[in-house]
PDB file of N, CA and C in Angstrom:
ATOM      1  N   UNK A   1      70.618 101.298 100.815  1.00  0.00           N
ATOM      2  CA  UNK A   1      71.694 100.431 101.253  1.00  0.00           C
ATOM      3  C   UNK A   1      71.765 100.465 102.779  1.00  0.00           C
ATOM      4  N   UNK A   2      72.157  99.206 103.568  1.00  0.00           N
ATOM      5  CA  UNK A   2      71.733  98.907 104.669  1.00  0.00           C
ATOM      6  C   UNK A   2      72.992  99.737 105.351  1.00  0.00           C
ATOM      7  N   UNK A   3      73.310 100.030 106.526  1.00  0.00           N
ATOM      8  CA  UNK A   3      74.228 100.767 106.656  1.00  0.00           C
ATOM      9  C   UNK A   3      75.238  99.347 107.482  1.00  0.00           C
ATOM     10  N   UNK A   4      76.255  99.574 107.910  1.00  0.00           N
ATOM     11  CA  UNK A   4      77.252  98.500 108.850  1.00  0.00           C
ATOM     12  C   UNK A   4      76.973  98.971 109.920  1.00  0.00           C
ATOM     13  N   UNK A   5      76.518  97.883 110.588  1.00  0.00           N
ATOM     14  CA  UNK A   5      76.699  98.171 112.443  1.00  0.00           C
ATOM     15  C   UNK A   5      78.032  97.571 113.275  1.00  0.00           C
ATOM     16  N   UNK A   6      78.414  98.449 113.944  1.00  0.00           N
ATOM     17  CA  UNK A   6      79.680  98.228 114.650  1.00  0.00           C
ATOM     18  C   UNK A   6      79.652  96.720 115.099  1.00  0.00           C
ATOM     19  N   UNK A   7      78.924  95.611 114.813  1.00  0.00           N
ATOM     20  CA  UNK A   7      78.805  94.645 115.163  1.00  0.00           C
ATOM     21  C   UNK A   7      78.842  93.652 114.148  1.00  0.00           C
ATOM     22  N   UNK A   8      78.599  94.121 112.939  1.00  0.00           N
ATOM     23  CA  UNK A   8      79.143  93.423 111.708  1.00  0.00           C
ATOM     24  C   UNK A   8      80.249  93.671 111.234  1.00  0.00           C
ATOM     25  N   UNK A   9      80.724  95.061 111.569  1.00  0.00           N
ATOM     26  CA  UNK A   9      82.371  95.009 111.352  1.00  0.00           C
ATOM     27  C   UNK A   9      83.277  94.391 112.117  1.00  0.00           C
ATOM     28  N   UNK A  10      82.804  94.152 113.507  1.00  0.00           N
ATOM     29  CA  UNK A  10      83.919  93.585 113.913  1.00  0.00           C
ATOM     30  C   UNK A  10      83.723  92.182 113.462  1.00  0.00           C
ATOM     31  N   UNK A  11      82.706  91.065 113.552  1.00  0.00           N
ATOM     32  CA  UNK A  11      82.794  89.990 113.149  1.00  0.00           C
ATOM     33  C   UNK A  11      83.280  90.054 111.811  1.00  0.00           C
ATOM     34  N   UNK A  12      82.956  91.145 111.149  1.00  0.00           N
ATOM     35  CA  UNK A  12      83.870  90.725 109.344  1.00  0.00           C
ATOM     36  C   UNK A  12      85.532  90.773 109.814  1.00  0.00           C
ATOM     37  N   UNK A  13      85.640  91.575 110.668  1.00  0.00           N
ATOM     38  CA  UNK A  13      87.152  92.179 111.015  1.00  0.00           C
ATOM     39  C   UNK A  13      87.967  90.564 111.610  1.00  0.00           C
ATOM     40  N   UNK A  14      87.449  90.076 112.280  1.00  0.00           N
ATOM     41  CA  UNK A  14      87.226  88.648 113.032  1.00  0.00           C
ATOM     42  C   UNK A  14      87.450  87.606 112.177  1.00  0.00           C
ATOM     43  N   UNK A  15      86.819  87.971 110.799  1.00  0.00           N
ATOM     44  CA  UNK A  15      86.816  86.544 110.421  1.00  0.00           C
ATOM     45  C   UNK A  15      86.781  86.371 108.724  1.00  0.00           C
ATOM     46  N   UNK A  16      87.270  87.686 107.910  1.00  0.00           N
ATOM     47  CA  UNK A  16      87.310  88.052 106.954  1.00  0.00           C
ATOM     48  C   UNK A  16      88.835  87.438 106.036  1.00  0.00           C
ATOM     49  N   UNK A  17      90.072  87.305 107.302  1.00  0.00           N
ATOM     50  CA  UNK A  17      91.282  86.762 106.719  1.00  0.00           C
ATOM     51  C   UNK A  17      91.449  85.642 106.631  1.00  0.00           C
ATOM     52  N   UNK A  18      90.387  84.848 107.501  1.00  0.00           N
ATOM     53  CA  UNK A  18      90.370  82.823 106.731  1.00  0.00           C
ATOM     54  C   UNK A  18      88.960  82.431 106.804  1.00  0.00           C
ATOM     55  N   UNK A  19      88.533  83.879 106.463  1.00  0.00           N
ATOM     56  CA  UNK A  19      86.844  82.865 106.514  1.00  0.00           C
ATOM     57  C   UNK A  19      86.046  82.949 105.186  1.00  0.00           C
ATOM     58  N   UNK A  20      85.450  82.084 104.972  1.00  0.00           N
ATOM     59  CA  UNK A  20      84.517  81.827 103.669  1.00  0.00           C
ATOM     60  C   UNK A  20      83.934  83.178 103.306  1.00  0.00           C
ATOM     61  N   UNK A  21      84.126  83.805 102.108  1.00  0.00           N
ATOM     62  CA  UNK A  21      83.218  85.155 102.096  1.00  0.00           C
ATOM     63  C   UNK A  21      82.151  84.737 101.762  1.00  0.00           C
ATOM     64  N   UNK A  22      81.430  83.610 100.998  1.00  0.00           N
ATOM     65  CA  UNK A  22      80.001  83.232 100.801  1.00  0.00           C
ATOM     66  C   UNK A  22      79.344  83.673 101.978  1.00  0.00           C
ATOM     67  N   UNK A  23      80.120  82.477 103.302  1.00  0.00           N
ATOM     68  CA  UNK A  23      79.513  82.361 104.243  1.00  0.00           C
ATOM     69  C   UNK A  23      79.435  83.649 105.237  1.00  0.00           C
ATOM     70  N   UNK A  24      80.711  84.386 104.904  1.00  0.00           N
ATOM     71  CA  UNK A  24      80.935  85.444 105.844  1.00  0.00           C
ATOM     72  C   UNK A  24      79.235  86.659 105.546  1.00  0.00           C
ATOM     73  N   UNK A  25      78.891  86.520 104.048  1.00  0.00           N
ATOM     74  CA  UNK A  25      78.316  86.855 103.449  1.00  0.00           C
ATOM     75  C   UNK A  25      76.948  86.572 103.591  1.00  0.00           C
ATOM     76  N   UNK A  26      76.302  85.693 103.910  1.00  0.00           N
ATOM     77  CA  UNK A  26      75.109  84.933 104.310  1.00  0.00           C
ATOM     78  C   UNK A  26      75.219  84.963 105.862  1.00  0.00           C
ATOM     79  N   UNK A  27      75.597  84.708 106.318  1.00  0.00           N
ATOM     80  CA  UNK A  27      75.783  85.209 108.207  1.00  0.00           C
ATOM     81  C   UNK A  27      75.247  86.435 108.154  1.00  0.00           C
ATOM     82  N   UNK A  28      76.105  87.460 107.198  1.00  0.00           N
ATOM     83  CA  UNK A  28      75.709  88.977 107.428  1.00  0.00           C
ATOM     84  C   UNK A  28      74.649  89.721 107.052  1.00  0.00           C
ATOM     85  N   UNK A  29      73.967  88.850 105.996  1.00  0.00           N
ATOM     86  CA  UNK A  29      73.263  89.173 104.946  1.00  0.00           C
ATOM     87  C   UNK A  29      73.376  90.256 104.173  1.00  0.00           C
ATOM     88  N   UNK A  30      74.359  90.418 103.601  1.00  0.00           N
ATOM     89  CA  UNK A  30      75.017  91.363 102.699  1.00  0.00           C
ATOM     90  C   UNK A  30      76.065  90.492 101.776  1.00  0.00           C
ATOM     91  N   UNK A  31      75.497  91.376 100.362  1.00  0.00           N
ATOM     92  CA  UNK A  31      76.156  90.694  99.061  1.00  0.00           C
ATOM     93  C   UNK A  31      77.726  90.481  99.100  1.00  0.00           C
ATOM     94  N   UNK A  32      78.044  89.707  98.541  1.00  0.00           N
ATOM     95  CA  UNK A  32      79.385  89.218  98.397  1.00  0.00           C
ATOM     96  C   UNK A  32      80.486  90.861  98.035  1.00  0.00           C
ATOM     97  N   UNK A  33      79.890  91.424  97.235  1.00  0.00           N
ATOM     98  CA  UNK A  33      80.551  93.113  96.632  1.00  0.00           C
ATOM     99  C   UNK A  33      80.562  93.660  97.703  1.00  0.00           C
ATOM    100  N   UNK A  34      79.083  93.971  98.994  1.00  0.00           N
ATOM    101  CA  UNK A  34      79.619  94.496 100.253  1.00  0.00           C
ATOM    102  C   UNK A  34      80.910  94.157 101.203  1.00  0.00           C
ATOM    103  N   UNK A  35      80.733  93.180 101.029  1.00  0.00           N
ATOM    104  CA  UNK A  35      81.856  91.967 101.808  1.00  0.00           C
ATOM    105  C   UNK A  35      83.087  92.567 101.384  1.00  0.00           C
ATOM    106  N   UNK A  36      83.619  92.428 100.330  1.00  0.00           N
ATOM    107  CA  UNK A  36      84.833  92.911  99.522  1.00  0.00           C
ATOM    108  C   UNK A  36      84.827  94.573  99.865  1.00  0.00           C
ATOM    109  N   UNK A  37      84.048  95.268  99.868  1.00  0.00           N
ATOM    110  CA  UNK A  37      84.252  96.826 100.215  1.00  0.00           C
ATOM    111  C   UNK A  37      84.354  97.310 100.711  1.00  0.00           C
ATOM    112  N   UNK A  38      84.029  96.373 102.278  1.00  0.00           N
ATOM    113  CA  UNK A  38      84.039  97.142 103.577  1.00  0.00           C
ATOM    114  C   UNK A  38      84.996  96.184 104.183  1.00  0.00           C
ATOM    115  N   UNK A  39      85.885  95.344 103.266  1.00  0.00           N
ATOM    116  CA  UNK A  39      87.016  94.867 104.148  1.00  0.00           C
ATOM    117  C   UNK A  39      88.369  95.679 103.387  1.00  0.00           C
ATOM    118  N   UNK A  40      88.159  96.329 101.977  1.00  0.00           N
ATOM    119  CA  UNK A  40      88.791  96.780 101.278  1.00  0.00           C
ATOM    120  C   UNK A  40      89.266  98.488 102.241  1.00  0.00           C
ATOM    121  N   UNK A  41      87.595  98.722 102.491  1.00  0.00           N
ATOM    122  CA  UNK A  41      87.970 100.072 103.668  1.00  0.00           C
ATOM    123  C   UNK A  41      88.414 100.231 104.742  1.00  0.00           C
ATOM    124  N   UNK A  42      88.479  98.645 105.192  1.00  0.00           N
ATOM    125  CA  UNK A  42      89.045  98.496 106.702  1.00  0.00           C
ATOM    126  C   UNK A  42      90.577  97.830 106.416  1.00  0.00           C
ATOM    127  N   UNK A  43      90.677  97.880 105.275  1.00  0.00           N
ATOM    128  CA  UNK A  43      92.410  97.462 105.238  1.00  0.00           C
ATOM    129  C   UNK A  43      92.759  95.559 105.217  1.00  0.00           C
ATOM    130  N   UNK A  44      91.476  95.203 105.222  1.00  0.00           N
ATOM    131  CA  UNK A  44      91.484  94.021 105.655  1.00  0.00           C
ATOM    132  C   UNK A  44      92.362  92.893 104.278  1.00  0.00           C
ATOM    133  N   UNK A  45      92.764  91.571 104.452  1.00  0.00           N
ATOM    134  CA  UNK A  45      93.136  91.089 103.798  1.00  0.00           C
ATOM    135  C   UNK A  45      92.894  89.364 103.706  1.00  0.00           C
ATOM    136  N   UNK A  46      92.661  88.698 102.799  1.00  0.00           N
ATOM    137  CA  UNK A  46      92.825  87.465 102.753  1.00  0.00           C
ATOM    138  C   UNK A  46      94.311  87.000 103.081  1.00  0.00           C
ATOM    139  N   UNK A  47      94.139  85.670 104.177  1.00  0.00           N
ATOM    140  CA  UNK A  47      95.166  85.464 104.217  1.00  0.00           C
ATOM    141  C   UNK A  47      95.476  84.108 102.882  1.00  0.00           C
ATOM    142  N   UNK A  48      96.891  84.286 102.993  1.00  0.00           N
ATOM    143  CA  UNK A  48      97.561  83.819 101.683  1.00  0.00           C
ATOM    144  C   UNK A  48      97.607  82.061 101.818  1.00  0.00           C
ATOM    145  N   UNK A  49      96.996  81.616 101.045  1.00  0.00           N
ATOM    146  CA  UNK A  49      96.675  79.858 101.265  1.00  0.00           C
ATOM    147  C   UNK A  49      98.205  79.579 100.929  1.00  0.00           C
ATOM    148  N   UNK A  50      98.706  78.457 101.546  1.00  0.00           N
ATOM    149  CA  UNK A  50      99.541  77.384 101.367  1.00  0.00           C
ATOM    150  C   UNK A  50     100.177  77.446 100.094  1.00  0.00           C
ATOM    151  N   UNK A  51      99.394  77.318  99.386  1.00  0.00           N
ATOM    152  CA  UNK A  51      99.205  76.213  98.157  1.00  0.00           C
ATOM    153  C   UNK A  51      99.565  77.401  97.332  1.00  0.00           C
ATOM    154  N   UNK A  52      98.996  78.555  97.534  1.00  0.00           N
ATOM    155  CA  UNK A  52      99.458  79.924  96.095  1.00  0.00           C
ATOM    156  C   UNK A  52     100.698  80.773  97.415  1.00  0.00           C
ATOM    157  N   UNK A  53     101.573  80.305  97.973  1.00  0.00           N
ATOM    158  CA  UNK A  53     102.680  80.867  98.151  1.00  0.00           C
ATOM    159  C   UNK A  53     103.854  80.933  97.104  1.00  0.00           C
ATOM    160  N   UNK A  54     104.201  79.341  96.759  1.00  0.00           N
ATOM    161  CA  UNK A  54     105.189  79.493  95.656  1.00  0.00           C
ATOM    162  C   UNK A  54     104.512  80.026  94.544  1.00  0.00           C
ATOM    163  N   UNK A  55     103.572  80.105  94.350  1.00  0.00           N
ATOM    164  CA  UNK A  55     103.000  81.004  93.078  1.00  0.00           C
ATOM    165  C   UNK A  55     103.218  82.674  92.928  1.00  0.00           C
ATOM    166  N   UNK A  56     102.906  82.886  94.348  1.00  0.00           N
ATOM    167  CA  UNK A  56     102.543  84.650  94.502  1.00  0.00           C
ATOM    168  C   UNK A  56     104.210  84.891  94.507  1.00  0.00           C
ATOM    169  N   UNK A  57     105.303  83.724  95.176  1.00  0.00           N
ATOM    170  CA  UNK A  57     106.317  84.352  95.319  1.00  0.00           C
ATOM    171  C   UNK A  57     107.319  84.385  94.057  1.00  0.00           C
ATOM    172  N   UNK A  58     106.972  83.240  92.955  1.00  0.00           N
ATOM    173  CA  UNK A  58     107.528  83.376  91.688  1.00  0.00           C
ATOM    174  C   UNK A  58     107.067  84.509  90.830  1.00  0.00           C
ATOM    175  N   UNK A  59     106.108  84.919  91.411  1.00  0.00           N
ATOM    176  CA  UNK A  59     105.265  85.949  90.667  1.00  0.00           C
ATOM    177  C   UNK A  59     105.978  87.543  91.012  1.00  0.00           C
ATOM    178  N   UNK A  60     106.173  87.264  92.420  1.00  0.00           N
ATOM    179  CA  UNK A  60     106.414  88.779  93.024  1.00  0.00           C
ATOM    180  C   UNK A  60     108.094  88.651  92.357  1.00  0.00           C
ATOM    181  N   UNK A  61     108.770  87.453  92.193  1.00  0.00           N
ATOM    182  CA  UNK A  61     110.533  87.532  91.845  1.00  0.00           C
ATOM    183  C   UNK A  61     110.415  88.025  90.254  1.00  0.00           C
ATOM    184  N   UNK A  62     109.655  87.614  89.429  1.00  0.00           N
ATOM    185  CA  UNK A  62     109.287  88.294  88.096  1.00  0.00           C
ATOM    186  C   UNK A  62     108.828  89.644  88.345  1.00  0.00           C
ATOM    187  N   UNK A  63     108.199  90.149  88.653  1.00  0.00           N
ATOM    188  CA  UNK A  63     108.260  91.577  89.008  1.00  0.00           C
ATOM    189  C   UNK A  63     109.275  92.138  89.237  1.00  0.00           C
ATOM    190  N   UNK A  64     110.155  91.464  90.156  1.00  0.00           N
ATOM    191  CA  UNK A  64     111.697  92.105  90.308  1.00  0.00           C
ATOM    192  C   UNK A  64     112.451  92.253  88.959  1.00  0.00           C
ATOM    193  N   UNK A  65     112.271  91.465  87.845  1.00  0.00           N
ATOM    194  CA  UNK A  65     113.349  90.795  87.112  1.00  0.00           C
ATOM    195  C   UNK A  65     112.649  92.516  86.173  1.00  0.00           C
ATOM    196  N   UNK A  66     110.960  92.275  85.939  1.00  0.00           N
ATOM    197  CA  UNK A  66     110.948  93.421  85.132  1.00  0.00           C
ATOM    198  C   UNK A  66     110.952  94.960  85.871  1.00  0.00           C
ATOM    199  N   UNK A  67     111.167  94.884  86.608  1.00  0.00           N
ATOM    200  CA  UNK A  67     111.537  96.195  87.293  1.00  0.00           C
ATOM    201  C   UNK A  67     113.143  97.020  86.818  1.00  0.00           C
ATOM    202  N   UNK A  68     113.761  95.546  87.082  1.00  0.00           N
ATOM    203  CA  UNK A  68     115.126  96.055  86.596  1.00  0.00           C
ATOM    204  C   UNK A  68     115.538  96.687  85.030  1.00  0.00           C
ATOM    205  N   UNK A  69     114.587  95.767  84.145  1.00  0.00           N
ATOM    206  CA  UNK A  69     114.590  95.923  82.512  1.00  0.00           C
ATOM    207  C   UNK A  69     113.991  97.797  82.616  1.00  0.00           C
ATOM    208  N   UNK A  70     112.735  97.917  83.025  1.00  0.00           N
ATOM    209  CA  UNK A  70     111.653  98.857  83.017  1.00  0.00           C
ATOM    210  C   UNK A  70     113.101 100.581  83.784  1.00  0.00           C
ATOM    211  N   UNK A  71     113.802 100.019  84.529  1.00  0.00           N
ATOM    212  CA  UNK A  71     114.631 100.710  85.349  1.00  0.00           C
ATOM    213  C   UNK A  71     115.832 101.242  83.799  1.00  0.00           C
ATOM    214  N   UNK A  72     116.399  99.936  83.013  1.00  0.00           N
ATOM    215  CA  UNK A  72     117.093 100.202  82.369  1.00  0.00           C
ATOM    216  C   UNK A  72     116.682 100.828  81.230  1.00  0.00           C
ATOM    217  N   UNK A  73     115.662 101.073  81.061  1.00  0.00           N
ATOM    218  CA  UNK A  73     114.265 101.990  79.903  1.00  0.00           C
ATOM    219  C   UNK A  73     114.656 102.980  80.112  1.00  0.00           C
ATOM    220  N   UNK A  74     114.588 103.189  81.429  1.00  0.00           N
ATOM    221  CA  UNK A  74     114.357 104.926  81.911  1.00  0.00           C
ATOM    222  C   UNK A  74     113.055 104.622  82.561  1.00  0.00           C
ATOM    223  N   UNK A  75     112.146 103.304  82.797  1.00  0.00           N
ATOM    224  CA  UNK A  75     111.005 103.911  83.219  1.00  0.00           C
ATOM    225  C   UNK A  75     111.099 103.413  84.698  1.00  0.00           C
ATOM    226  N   UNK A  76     109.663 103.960  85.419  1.00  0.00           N
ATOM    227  CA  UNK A  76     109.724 103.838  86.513  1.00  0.00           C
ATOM    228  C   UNK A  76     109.618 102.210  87.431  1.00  0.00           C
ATOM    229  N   UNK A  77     109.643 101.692  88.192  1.00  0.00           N
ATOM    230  CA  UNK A  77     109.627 100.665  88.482  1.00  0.00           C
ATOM    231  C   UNK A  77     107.924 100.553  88.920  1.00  0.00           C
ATOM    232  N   UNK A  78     107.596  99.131  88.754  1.00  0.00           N
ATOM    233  CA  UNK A  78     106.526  99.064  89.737  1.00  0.00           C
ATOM    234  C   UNK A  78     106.515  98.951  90.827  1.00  0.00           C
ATOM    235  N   UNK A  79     106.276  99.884  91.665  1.00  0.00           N
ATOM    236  CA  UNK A  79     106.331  99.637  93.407  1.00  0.00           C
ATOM    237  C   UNK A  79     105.397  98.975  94.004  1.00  0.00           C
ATOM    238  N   UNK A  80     106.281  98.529  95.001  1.00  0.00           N
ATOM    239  CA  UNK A  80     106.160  97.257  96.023  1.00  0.00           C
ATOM    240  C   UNK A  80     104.800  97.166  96.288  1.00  0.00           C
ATOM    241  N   UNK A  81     104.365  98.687  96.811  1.00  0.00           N
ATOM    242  CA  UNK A  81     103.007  98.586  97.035  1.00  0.00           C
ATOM    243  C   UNK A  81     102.038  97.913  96.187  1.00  0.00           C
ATOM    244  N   UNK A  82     102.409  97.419  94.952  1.00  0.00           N
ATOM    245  CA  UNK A  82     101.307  97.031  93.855  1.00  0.00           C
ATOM    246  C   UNK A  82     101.732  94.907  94.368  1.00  0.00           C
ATOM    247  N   UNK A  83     102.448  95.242  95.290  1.00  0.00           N
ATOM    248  CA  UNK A  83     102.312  93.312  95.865  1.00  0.00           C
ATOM    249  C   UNK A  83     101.421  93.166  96.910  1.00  0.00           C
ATOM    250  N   UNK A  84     100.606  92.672  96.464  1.00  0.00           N
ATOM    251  CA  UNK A  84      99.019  92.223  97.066  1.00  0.00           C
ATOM    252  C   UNK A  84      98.978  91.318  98.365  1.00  0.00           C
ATOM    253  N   UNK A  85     100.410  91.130  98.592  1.00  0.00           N
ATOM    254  CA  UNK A  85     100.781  89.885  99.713  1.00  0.00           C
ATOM    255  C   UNK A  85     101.781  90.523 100.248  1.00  0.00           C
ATOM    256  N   UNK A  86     102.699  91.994 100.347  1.00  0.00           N
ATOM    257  CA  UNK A  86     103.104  92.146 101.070  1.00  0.00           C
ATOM    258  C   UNK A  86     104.328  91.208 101.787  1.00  0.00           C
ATOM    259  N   UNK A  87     104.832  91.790 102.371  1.00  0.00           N
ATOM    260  CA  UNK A  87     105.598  90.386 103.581  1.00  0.00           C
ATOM    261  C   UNK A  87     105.545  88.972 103.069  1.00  0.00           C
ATOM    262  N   UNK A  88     104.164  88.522 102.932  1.00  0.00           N
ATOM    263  CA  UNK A  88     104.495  87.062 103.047  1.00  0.00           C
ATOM    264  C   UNK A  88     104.645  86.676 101.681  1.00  0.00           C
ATOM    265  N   UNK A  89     105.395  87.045 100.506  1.00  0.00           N
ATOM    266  CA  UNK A  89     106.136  86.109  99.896  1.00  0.00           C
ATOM    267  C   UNK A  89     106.873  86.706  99.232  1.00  0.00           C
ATOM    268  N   UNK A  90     108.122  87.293 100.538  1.00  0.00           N
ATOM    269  CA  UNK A  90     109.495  87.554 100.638  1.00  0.00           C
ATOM    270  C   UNK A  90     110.569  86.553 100.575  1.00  0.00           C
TER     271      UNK A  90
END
């Protein structure tokens, strides 16, 4: 396995939150699974399209709704940390 040169991380780092991973992927010449693993280790994130905001955020308000049920169980809630978007669909 090829190793990362400080010069492919930063362009993934650069261009990993609105850029094509095919392409990010073929630029780098490294498989689409590298792509995903070494942005996964660098913390990196897709940014959140337009179009799946009201989705992620009806999604993240159902999580709330069963948190509360899961709370009135006795069990634990799912924490925040398990929202994949963070901040933006507050």
């Amino acid at each position: 396995m090829k190793k990362w040169t400080d010069n492919e991380t930063e362009y993934l780092a650069k261009n990993y939150e609105y850029g094509n991973v095919d392409e990010i992927a073929k630029k780098l010449r490294k498989s689409k699974n590298s792509i995903y693993a070494k942005a996964n280790l660098l913390g990196l994130k897709k940014a959140l399209r337009e179009e799946d905001r009201d989705y992620y955020a009806e999604w993240w308000e159902n999580i709330q709704v069963l948190n509360k049920i899961r709370i009135k169980l006795g069990k634990a809630p799912i924490p925040e940390s398990k929202n994949p978007y963070g901040e933006a669909v507050r």
